[in-house]
PDB file of N, CA and C in Angstrom:
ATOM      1  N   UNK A   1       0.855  -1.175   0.000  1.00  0.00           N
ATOM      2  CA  UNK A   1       0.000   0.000   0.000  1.00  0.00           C
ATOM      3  C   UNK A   1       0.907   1.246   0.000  1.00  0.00           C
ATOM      4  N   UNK A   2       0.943   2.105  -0.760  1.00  0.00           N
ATOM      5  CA  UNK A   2       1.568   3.363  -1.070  1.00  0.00           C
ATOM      6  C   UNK A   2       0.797   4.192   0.141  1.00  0.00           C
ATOM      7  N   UNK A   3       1.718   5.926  -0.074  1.00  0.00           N
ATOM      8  CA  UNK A   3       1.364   6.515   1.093  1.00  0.00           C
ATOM      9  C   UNK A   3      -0.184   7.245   0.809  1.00  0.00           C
ATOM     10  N   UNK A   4      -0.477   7.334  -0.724  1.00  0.00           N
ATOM     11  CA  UNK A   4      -1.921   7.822  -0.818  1.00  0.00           C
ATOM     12  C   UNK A   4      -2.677   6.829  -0.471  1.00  0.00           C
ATOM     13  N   UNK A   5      -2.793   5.213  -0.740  1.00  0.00           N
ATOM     14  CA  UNK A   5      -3.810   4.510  -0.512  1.00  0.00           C
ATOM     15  C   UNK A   5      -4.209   4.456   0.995  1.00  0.00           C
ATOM     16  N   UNK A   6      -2.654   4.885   1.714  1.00  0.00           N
ATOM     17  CA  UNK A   6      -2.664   4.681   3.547  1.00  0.00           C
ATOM     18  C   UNK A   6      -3.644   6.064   4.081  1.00  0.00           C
ATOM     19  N   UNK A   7      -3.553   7.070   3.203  1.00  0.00           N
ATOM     20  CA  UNK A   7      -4.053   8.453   3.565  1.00  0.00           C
ATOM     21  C   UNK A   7      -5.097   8.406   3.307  1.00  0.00           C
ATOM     22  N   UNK A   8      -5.714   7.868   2.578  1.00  0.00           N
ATOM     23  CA  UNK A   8      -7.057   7.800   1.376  1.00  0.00           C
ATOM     24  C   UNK A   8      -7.823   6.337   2.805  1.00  0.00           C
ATOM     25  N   UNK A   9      -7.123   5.300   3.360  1.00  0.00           N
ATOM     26  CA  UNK A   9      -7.807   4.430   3.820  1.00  0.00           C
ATOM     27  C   UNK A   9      -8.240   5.399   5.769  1.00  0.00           C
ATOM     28  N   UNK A  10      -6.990   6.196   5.915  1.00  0.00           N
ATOM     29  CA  UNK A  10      -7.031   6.518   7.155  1.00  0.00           C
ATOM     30  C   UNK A  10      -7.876   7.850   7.093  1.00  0.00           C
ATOM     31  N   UNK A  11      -7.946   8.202   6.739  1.00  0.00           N
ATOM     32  CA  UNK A  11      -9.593   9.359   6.134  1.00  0.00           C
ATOM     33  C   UNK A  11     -11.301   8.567   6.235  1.00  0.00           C
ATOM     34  N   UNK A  12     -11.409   7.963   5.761  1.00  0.00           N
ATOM     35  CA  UNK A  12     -12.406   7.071   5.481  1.00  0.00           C
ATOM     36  C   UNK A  12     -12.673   6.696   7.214  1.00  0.00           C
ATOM     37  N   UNK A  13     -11.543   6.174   7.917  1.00  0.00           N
ATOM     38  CA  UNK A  13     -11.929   5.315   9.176  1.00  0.00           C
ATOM     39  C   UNK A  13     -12.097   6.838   9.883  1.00  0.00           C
ATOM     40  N   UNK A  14     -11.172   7.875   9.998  1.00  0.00           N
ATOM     41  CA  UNK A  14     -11.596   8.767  10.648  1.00  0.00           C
ATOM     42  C   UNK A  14     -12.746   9.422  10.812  1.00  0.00           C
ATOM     43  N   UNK A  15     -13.161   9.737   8.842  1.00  0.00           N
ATOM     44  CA  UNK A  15     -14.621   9.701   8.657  1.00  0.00           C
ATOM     45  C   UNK A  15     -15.697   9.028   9.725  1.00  0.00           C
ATOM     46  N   UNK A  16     -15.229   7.481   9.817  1.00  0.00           N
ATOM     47  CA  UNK A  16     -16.476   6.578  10.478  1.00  0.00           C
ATOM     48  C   UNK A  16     -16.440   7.039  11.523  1.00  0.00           C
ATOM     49  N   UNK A  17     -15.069   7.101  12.463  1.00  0.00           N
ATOM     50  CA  UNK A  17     -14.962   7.368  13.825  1.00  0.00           C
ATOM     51  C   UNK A  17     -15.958   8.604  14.327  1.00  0.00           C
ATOM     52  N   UNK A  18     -16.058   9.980  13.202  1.00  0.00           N
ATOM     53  CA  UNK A  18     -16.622  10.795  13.573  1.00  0.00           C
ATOM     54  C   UNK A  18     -18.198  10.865  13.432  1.00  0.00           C
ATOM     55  N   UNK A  19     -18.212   9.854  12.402  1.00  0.00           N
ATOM     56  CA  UNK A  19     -20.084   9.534  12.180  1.00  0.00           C
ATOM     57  C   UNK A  19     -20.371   8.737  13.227  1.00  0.00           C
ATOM     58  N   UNK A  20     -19.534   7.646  14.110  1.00  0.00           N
ATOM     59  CA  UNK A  20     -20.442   6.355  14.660  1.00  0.00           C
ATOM     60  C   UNK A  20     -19.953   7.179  16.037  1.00  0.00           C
ATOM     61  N   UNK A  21     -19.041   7.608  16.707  1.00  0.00           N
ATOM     62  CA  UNK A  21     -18.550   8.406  17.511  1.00  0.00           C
ATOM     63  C   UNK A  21     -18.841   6.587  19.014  1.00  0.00           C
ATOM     64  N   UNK A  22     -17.677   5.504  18.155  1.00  0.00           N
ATOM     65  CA  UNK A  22     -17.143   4.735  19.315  1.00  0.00           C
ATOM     66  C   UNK A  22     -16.794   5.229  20.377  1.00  0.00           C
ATOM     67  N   UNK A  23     -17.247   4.165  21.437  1.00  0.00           N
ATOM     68  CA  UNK A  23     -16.546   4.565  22.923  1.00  0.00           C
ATOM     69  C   UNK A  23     -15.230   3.969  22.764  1.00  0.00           C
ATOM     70  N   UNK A  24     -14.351   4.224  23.488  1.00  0.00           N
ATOM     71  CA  UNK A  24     -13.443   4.118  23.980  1.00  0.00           C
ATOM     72  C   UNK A  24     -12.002   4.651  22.794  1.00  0.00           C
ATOM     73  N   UNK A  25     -12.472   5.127  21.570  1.00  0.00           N
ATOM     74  CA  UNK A  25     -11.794   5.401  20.345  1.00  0.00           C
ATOM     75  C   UNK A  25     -11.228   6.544  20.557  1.00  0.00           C
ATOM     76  N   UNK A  26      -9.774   7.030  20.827  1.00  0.00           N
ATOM     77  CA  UNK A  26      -9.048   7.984  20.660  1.00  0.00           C
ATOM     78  C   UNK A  26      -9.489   8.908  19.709  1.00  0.00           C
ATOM     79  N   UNK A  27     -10.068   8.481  18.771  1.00  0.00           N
ATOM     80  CA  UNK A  27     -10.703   9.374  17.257  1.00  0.00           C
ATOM     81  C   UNK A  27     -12.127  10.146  17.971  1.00  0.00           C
ATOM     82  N   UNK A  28     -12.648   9.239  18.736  1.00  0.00           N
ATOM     83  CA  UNK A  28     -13.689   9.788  19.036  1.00  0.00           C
ATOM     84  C   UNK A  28     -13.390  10.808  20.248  1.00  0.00           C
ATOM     85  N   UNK A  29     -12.299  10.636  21.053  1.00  0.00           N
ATOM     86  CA  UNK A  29     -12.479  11.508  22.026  1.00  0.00           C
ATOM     87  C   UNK A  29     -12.087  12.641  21.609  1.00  0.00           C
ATOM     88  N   UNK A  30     -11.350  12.764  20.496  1.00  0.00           N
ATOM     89  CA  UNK A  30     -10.570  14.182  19.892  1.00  0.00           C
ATOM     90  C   UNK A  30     -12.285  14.699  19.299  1.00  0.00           C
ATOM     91  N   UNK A  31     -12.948  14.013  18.279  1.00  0.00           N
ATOM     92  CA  UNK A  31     -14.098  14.745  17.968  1.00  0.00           C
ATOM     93  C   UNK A  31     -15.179  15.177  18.951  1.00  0.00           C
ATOM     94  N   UNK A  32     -15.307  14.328  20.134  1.00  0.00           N
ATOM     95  CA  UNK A  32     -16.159  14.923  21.584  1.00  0.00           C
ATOM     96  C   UNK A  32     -15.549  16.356  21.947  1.00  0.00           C
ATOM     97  N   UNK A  33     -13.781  16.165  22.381  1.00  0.00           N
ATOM     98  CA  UNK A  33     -13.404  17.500  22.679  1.00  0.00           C
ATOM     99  C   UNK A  33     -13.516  18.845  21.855  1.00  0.00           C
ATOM    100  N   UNK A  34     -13.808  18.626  21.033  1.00  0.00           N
ATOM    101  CA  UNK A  34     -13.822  19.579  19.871  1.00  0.00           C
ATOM    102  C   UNK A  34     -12.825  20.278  19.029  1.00  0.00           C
ATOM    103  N   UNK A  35     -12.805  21.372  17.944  1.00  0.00           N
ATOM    104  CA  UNK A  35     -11.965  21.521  17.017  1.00  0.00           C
ATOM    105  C   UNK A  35     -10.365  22.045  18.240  1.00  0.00           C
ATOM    106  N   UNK A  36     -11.154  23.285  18.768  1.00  0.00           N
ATOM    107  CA  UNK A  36      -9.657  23.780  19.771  1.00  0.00           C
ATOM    108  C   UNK A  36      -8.766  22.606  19.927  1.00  0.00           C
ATOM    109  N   UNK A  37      -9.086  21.611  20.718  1.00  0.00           N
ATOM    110  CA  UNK A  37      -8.464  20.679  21.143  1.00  0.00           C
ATOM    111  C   UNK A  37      -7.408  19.637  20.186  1.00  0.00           C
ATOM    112  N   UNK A  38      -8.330  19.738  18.936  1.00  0.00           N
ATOM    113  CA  UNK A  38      -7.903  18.718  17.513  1.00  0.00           C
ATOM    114  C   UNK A  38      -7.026  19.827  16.762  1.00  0.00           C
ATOM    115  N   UNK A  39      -7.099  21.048  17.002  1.00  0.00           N
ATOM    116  CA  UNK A  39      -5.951  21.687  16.851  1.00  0.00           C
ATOM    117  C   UNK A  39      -4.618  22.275  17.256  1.00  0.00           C
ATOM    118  N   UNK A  40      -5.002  22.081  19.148  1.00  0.00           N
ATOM    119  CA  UNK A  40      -4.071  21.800  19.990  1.00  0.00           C
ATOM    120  C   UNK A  40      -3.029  20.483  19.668  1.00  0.00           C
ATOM    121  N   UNK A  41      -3.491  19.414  19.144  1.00  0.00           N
ATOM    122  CA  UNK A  41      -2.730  18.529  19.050  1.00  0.00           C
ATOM    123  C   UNK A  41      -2.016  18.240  17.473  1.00  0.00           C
ATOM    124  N   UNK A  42      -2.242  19.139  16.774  1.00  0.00           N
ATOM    125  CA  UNK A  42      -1.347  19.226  15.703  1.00  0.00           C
ATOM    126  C   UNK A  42      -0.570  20.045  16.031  1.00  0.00           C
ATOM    127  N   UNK A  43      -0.859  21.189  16.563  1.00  0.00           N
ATOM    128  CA  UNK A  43       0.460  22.230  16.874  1.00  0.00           C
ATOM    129  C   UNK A  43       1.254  21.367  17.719  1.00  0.00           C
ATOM    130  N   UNK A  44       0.792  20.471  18.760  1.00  0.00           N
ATOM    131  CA  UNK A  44       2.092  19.754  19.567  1.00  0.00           C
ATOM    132  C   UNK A  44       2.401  19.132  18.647  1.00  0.00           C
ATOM    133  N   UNK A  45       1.836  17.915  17.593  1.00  0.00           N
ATOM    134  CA  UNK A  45       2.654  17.045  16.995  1.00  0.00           C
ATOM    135  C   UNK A  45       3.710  17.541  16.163  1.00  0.00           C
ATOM    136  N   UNK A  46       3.631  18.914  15.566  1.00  0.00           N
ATOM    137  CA  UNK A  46       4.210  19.488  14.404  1.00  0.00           C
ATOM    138  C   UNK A  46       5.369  19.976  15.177  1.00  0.00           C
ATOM    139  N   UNK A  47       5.548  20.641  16.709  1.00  0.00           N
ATOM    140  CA  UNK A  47       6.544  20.689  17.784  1.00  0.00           C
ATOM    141  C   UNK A  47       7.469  19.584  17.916  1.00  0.00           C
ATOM    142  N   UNK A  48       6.726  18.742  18.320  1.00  0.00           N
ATOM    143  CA  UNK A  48       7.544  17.034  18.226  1.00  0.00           C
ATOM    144  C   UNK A  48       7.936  16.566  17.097  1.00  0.00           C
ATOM    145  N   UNK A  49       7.385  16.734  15.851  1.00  0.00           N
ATOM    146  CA  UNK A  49       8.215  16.496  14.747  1.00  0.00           C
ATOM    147  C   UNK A  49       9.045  17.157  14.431  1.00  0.00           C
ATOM    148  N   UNK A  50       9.231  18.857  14.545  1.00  0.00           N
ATOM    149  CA  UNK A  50      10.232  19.263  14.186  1.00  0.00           C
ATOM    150  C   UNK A  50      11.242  18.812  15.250  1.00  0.00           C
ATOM    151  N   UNK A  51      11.144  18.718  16.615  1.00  0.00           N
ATOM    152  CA  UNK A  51      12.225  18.157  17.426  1.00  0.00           C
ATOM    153  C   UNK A  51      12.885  16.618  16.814  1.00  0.00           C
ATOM    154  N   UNK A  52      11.900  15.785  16.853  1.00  0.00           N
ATOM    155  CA  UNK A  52      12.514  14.588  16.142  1.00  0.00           C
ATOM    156  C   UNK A  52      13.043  14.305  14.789  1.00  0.00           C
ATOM    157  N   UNK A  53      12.824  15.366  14.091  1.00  0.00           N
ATOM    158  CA  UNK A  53      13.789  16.110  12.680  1.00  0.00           C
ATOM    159  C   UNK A  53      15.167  15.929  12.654  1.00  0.00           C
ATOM    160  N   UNK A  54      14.815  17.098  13.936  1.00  0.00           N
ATOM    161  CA  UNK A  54      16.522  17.656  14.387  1.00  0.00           C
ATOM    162  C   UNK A  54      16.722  16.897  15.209  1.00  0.00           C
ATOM    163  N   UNK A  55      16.926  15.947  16.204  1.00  0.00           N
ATOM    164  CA  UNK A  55      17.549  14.990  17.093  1.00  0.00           C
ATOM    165  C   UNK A  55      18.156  13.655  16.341  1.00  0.00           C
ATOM    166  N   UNK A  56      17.925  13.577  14.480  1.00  0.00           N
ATOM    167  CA  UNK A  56      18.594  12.975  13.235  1.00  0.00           C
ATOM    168  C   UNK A  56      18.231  11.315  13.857  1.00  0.00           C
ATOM    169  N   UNK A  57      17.367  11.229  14.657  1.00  0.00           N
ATOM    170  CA  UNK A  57      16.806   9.668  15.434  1.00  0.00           C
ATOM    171  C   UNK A  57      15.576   9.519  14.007  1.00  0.00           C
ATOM    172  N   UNK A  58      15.744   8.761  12.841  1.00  0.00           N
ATOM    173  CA  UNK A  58      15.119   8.496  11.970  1.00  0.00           C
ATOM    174  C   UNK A  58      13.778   7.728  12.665  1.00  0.00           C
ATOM    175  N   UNK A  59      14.234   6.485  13.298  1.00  0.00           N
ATOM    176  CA  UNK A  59      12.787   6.269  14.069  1.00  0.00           C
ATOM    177  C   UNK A  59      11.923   7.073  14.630  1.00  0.00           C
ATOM    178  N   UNK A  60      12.604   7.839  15.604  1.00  0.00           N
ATOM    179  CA  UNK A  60      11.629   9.140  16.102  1.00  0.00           C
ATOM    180  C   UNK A  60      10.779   9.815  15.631  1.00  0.00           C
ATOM    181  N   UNK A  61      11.303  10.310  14.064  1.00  0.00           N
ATOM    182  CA  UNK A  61      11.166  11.126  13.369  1.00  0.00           C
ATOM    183  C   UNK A  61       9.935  10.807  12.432  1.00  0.00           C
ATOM    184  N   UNK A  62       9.921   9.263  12.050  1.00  0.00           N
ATOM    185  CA  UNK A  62       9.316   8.725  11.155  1.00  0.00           C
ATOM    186  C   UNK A  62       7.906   8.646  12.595  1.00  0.00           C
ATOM    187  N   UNK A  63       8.018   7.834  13.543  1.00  0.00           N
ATOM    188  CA  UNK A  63       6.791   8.162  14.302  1.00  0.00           C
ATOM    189  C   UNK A  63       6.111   9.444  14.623  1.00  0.00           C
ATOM    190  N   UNK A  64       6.693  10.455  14.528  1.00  0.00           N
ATOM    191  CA  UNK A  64       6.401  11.490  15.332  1.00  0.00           C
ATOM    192  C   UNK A  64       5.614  12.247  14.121  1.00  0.00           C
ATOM    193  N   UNK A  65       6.010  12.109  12.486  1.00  0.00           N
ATOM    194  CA  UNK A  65       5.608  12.505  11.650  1.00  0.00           C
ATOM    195  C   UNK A  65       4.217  11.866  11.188  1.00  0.00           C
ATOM    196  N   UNK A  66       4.649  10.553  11.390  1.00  0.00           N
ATOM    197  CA  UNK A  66       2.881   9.458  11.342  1.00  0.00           C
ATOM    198  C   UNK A  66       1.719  10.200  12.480  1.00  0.00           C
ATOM    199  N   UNK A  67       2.384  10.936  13.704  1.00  0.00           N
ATOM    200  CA  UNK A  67       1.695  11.563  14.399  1.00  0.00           C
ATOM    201  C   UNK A  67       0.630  12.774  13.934  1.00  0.00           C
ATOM    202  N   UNK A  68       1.387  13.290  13.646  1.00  0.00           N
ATOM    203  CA  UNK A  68       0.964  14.666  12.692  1.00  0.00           C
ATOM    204  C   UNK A  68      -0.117  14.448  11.517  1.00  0.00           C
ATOM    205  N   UNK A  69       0.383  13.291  11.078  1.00  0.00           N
ATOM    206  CA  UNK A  69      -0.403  13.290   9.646  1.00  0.00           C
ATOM    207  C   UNK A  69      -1.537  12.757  10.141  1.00  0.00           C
ATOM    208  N   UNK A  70      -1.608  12.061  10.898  1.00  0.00           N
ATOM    209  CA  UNK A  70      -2.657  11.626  11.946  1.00  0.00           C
ATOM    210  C   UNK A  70      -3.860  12.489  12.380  1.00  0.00           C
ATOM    211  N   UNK A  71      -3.348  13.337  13.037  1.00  0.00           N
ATOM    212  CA  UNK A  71      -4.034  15.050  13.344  1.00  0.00           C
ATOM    213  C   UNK A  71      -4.583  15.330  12.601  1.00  0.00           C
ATOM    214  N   UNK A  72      -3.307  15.579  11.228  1.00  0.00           N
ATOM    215  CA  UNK A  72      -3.690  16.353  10.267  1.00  0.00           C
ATOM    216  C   UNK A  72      -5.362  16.243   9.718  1.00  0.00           C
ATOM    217  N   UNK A  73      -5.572  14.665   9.148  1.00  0.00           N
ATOM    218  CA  UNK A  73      -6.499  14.074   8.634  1.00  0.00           C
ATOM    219  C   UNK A  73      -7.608  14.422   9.900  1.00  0.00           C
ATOM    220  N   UNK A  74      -7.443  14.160  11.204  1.00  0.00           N
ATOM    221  CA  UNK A  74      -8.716  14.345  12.227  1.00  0.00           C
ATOM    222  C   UNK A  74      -9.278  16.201  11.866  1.00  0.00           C
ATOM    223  N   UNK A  75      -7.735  16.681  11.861  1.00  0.00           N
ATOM    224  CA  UNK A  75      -8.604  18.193  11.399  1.00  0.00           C
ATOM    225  C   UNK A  75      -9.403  18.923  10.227  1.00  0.00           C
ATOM    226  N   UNK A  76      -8.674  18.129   9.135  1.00  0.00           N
ATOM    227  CA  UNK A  76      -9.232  17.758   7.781  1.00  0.00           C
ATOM    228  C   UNK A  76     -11.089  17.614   7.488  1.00  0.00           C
ATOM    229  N   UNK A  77     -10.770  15.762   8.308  1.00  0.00           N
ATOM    230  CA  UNK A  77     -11.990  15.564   8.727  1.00  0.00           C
ATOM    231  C   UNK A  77     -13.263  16.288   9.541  1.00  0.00           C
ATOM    232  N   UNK A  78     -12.945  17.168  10.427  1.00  0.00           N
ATOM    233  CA  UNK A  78     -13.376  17.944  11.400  1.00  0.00           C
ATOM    234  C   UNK A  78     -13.677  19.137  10.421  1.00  0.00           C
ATOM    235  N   UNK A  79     -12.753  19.744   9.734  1.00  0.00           N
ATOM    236  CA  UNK A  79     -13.196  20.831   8.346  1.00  0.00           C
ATOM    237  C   UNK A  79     -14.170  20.101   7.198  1.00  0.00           C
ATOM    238  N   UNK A  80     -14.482  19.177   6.897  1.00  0.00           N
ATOM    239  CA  UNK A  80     -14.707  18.825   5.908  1.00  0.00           C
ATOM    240  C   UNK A  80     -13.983  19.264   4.590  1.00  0.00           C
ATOM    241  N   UNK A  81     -12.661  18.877   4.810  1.00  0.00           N
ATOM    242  CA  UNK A  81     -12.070  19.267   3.583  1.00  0.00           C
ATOM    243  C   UNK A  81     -11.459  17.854   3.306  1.00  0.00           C
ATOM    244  N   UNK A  82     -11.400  17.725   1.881  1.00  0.00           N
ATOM    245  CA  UNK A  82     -11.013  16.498   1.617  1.00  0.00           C
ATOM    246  C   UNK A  82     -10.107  16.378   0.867  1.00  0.00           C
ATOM    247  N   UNK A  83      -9.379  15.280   1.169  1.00  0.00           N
ATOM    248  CA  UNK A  83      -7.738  14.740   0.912  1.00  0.00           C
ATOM    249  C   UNK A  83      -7.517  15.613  -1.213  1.00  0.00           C
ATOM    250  N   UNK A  84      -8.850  15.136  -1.844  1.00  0.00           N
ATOM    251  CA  UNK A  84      -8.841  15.722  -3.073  1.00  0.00           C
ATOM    252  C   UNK A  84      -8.488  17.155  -2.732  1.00  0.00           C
ATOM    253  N   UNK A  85      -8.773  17.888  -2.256  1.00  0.00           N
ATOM    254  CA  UNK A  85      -8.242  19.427  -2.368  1.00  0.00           C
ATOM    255  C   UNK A  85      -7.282  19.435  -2.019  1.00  0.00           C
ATOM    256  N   UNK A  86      -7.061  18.491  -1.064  1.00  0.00           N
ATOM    257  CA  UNK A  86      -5.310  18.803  -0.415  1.00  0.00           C
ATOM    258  C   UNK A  86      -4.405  18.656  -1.788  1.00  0.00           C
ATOM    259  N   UNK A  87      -4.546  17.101  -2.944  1.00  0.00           N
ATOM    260  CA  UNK A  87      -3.868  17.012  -3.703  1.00  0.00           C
ATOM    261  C   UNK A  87      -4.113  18.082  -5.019  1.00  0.00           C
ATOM    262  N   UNK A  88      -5.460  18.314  -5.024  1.00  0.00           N
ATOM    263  CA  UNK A  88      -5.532  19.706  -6.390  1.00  0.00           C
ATOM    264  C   UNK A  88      -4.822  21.040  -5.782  1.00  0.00           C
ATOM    265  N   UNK A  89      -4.214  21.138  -4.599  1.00  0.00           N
ATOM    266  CA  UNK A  89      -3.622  22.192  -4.126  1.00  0.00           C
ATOM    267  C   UNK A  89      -1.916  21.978  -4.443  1.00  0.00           C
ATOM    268  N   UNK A  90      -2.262  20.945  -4.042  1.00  0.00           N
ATOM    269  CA  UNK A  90      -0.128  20.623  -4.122  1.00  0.00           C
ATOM    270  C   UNK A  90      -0.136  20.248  -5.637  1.00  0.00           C
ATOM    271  N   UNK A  91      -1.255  19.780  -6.551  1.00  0.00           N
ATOM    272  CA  UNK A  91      -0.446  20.076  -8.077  1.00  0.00           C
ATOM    273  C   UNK A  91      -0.745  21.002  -8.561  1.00  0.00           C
ATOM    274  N   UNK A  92      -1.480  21.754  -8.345  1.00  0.00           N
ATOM    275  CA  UNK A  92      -1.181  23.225  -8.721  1.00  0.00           C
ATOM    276  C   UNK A  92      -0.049  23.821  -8.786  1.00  0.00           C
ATOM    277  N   UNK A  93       0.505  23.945  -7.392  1.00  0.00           N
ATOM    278  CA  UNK A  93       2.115  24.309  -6.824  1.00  0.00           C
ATOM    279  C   UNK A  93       3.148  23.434  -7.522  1.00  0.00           C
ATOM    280  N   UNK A  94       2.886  22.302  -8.342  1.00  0.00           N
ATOM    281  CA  UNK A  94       3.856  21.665  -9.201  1.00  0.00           C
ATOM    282  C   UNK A  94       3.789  22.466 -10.212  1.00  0.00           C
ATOM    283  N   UNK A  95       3.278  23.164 -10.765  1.00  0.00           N
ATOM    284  CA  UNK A  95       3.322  23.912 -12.075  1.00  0.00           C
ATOM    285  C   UNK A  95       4.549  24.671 -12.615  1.00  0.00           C
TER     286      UNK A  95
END
């Protein structure tokens, strides 16, 4: 599975998480707390990734970034903006 099919599959479940709103689901408690909160935790993850950048610990770095993108998609999801605009935005900027 490439990194769009992983982004494209982890959208979809986030999607569900926020329609069926499971107990005990980390997904769900970020959508209970609301957007502040789901944006509190990208600004930390994006903190921790740039630290694990620079500390050149490739493992770190590679988790800490799966973190973020993680967020990313819950805030995404939470906007209703979808992964398609994200990519008609970045090929635009290929031009």
């Amino acid at each position: 599975m490439d990194i769009g099919e992983v982004l494209e599959k982890l959208y979809e479940v986030v999607e569900e998480r926020k329609r069926e709103l499971p107990e005990g689901s980390y997904t769900t408690s970020l959508f209970k707390a609301g957007e502040n909160r789901i944006l509190q935790k990208v600004g930390e993850e994006a903190i921790e990734t740039i630290l694990a950048l620079k500390s050149g610990k490739e493992e770190e770095a590679v988790y800490e970034v799966s973190d973020l993108l993680y967020h990313l998609v819950v805030a995404l999801v939470n906007r209703e903006i979808t992964l398609d605009q994200i990519a008609h935005e970045l090929k635009r900027r290929m031009k």
